[in-house]
N, C-alpha and C. Protein backbone atom coordinates (compact mmCIF):
# COMPACT_ATOMS: atom_id res chain seq x y z
N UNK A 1 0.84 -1.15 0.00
CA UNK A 1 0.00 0.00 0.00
C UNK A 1 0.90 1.24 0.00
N UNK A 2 0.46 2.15 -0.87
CA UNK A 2 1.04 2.79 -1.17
C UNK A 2 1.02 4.51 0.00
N UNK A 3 2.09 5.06 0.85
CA UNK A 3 1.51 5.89 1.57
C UNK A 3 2.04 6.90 1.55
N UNK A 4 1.88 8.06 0.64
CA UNK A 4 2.09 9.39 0.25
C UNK A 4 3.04 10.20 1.52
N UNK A 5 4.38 10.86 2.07
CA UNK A 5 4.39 11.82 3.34
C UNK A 5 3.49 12.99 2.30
N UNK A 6 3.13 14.01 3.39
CA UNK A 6 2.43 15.09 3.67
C UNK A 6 3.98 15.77 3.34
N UNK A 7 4.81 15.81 4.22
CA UNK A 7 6.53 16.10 4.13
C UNK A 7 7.21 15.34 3.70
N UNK A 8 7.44 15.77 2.72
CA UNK A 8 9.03 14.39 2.42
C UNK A 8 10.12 14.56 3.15
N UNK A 9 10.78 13.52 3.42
CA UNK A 9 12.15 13.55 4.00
C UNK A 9 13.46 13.92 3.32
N UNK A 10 14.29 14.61 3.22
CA UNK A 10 15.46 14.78 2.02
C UNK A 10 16.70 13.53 3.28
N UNK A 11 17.47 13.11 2.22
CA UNK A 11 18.12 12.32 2.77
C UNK A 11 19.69 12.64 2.03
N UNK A 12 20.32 13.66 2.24
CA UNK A 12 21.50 13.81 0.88
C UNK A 12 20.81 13.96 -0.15
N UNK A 13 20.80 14.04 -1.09
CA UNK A 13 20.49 14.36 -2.67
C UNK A 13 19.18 13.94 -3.10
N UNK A 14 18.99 12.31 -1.94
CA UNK A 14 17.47 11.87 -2.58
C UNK A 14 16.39 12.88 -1.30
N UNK A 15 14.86 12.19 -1.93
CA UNK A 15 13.85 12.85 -1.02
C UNK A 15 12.97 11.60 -1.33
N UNK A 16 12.95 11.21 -0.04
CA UNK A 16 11.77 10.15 0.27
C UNK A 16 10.38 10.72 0.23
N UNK A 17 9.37 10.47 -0.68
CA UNK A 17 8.10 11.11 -0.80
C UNK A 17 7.08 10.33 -0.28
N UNK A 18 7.58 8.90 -0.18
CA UNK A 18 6.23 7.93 0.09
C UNK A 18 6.61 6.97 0.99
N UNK A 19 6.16 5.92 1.13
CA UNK A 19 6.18 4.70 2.11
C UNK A 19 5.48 3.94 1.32
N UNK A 20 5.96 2.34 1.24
CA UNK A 20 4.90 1.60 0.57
C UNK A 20 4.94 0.75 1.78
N UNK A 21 3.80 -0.15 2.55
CA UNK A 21 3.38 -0.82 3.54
C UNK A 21 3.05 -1.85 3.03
N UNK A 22 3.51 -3.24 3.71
CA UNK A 22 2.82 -4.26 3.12
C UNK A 22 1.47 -3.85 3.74
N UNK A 23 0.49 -5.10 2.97
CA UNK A 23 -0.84 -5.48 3.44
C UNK A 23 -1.20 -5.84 4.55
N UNK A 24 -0.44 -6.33 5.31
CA UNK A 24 -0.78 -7.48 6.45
C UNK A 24 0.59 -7.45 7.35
N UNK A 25 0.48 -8.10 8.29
CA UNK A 25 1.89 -7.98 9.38
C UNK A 25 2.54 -9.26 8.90
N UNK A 26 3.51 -9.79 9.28
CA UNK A 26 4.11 -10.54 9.73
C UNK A 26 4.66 -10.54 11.04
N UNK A 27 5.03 -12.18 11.76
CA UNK A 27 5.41 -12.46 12.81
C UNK A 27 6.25 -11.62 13.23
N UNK A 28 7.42 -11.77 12.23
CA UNK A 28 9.10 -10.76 12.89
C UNK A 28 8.08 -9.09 13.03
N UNK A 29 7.13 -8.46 12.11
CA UNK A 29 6.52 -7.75 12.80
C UNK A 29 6.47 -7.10 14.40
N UNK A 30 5.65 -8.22 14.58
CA UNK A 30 5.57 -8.29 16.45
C UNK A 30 7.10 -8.23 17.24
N UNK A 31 7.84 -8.74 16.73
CA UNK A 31 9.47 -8.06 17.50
C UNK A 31 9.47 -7.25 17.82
N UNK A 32 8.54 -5.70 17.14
CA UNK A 32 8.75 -4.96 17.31
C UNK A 32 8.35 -4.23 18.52
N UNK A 33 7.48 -4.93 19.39
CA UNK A 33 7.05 -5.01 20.78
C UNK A 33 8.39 -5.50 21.79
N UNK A 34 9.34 -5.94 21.37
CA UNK A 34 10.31 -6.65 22.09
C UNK A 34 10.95 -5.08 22.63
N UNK A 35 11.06 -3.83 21.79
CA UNK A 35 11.73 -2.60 22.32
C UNK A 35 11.00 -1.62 23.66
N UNK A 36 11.49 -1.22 24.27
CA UNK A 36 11.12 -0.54 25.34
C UNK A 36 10.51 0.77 25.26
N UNK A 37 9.14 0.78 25.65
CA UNK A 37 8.48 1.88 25.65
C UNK A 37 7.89 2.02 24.25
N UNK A 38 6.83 2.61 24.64
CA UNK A 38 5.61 2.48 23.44
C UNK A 38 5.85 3.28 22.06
N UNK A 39 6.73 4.01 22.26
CA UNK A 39 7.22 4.85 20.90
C UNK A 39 7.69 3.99 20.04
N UNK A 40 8.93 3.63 20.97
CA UNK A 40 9.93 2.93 20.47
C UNK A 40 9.32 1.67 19.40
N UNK A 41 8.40 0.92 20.15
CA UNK A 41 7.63 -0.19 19.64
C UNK A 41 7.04 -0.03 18.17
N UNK A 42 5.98 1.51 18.09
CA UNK A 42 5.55 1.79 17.06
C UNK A 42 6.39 2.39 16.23
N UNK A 43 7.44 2.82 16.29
CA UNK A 43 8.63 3.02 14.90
C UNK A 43 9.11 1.97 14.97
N UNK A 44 9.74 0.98 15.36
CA UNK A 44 9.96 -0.30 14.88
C UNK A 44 8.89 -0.38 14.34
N UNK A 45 7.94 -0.46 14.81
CA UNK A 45 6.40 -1.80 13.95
C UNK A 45 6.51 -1.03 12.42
N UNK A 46 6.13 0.35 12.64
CA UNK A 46 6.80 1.44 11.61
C UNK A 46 7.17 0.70 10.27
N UNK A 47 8.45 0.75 10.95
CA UNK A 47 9.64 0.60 9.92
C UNK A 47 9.67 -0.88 9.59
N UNK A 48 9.09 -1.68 10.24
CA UNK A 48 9.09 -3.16 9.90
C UNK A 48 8.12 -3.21 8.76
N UNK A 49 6.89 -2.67 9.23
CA UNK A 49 6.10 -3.08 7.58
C UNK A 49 6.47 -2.52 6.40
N UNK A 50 7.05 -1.16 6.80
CA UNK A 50 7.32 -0.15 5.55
C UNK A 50 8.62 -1.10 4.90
N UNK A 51 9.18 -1.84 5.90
CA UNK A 51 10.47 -2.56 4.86
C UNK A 51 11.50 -1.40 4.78
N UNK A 52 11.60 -0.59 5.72
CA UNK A 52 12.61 0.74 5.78
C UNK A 52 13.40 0.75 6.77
N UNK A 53 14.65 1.52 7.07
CA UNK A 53 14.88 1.74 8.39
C UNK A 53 14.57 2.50 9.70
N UNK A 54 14.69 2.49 11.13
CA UNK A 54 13.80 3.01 12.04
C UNK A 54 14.58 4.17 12.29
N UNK A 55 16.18 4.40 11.90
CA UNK A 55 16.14 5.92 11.24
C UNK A 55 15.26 7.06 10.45
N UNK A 56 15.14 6.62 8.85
CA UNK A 56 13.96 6.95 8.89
C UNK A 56 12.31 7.20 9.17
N UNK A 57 12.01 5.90 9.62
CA UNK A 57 10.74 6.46 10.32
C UNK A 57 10.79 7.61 11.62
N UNK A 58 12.43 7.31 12.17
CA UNK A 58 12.20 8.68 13.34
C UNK A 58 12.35 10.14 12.84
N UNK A 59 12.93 9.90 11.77
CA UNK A 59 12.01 11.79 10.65
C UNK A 59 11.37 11.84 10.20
N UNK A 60 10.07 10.96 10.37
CA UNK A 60 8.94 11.59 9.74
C UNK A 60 8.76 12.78 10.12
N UNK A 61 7.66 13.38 9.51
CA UNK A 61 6.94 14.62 10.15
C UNK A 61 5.74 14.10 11.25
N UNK A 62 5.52 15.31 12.25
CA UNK A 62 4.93 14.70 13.25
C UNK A 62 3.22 14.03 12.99
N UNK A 63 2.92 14.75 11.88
CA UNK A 63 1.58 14.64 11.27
C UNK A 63 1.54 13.27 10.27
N UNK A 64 2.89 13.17 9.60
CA UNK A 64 2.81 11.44 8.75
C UNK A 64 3.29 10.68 9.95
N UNK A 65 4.13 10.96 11.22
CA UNK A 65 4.19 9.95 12.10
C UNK A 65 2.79 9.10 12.14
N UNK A 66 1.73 9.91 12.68
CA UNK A 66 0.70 10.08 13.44
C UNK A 66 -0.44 9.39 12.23
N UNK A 67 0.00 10.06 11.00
CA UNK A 67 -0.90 9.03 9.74
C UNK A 67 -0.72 7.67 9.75
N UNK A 68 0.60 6.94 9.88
CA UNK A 68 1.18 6.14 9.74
C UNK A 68 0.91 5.36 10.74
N UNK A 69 1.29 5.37 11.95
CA UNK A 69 0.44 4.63 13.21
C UNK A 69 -1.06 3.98 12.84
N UNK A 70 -1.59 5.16 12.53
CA UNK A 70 -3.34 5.06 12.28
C UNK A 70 -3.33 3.75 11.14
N UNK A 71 -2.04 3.56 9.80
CA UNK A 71 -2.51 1.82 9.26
C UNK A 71 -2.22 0.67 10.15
N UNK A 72 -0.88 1.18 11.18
CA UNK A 72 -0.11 0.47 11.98
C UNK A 72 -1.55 -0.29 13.05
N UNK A 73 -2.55 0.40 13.42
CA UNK A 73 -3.35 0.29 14.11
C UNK A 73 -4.30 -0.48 13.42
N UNK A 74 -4.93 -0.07 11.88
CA UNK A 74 -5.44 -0.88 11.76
C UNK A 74 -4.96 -2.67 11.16
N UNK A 75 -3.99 -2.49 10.75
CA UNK A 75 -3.41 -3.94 10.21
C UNK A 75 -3.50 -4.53 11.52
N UNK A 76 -2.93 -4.10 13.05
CA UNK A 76 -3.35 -4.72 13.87
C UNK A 76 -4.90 -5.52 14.28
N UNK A 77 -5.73 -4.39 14.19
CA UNK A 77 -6.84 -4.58 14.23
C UNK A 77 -7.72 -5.76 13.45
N UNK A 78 -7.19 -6.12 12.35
CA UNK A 78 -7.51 -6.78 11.13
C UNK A 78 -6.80 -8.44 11.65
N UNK A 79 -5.18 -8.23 11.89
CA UNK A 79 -4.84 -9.32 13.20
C UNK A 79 -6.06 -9.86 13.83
N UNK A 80 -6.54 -9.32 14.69
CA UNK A 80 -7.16 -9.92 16.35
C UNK A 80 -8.91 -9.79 15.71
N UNK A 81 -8.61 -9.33 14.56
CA UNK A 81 -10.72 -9.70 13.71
C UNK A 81 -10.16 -11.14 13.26
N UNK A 82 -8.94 -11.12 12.18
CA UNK A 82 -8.72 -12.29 11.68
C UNK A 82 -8.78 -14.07 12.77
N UNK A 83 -7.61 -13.70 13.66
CA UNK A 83 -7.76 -14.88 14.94
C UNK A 83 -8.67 -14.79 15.66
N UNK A 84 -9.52 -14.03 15.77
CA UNK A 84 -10.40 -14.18 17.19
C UNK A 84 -12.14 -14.52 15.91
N UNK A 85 -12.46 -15.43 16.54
CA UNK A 85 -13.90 -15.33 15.58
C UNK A 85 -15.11 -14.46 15.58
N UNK A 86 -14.94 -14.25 16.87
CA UNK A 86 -15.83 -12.80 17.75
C UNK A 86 -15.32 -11.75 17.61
N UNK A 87 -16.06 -10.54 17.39
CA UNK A 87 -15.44 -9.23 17.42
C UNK A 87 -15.39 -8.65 18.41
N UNK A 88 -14.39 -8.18 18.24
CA UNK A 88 -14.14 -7.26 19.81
C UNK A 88 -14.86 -5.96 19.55
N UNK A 89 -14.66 -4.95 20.86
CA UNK A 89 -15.84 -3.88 20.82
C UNK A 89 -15.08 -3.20 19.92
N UNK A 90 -13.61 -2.94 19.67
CA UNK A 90 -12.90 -1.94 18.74
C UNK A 90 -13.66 -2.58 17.29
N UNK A 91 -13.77 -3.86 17.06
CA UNK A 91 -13.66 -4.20 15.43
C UNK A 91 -15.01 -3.90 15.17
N UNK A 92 -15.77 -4.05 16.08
CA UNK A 92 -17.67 -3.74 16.06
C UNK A 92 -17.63 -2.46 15.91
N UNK A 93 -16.67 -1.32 16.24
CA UNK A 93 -16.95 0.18 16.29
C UNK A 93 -16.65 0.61 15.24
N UNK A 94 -15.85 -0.18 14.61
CA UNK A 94 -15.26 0.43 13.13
C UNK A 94 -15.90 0.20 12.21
N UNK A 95 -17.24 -0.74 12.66
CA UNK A 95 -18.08 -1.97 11.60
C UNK A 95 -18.97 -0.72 10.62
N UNK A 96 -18.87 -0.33 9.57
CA UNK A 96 -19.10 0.79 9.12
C UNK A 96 -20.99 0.16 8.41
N UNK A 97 -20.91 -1.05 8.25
CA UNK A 97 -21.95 -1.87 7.62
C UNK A 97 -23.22 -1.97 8.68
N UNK A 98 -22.79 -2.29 10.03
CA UNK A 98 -23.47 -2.03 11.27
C UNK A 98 -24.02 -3.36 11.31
N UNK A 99 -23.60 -4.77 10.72
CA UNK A 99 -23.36 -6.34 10.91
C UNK A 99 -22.68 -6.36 12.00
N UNK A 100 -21.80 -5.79 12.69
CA UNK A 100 -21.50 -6.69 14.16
C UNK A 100 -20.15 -6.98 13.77
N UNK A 101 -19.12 -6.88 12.64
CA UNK A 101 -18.40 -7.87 12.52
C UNK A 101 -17.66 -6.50 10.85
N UNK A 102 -16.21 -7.34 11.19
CA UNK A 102 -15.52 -6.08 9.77
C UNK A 102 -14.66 -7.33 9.88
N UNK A 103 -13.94 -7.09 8.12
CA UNK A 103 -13.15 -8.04 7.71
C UNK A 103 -11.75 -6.92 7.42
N UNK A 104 -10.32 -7.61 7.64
CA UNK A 104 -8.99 -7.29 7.94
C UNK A 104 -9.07 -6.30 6.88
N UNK A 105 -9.94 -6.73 5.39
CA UNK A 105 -9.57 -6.00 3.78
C UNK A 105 -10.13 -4.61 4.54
N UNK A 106 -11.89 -4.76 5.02
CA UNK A 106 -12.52 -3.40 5.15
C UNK A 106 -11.69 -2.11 5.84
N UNK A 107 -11.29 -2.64 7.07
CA UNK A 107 -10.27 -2.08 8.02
C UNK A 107 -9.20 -0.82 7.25
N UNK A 108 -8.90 -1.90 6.33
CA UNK A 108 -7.31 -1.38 5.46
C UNK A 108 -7.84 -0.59 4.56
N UNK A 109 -8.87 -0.83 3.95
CA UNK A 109 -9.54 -0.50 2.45
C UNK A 109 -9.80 1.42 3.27
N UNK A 110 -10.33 0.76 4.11
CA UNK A 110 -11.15 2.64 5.22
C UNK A 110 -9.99 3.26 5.53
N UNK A 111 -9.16 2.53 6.18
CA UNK A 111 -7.74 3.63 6.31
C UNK A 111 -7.14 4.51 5.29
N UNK A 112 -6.98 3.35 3.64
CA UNK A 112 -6.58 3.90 2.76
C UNK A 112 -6.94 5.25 2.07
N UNK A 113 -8.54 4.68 1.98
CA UNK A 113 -9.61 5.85 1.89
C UNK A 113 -9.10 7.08 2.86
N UNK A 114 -9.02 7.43 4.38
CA UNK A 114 -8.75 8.39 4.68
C UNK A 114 -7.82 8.65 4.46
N UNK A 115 -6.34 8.28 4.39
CA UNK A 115 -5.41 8.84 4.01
C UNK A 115 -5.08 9.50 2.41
N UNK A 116 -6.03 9.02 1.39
CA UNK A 116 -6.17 9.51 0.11
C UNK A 116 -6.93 10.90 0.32
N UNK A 117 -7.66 11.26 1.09
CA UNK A 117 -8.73 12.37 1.66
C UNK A 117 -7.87 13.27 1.94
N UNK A 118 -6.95 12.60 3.41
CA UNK A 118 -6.06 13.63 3.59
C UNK A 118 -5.43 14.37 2.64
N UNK A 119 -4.51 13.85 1.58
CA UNK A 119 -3.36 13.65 1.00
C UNK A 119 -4.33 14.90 0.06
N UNK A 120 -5.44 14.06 -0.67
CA UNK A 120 -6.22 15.34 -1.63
C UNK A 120 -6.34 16.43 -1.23
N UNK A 121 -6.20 16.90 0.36
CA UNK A 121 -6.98 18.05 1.09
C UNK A 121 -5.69 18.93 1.16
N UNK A 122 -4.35 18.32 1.30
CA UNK A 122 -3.15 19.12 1.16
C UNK A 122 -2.90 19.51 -0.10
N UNK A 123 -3.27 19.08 -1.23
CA UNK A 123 -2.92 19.22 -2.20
C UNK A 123 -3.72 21.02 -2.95
């Protein structure tokens, strides 16, 4: 998934404009809970899906930090809908259909959607 910064990062000569995120977590993912303190955790998790380093995710801008969490949150979310067969009260709140119940795609599909909103609204 493709995720636009609001700020790009200049890095020497290049300028990082985007982030591409996988779809889904992986296990080594969750390592990223192994670091101390809750920041720390979510720029690892960060930088683990983006497939980047946690150098760069610690320059984002404070506003794509804060975008970026928000897929970090839902790919989680899409996790614990996927293993658990019951929805929890978070996955029922997000249930935009008002069935009781959201699937990992809807989750991701709605995030994407807002962050395309955003991205149009800066533009």
């Amino acid at each position: 998934m493709k995720f636009p910064l609001l700020h790009p990062i200049t890095i020497g000569k290049a300028i990082v404009s985007e982030l591409t995120f996988r779809d889904h977590t992986v296990a080594g993912d969750y390592l990223a809970f192994d670091q101390r303190g809750g920041v720390a955790q979510r720029i690892a998790l960060i930088a683990s899906v983006a497939g980047t380093d946690v150098a760069l995710i610690q320059r984002l801008h404070g506003a794509d930090y804060q975008r970026a969490e928000k897929i970090i949150d839902a790919l989680l979310t899409a996790d614990e809908v996927a293993a658990n067969p019951k929805p929890t009260a978070m996955a029922v709140a997000r249930d935009d259909a008002g069935t009781g119940t959201t699937s990992a795609e809807d989750l991701i599909n709605g995030m994407a959607d807002t962050i395309e909103a955003e991205v149009l609204k800066k533009k």
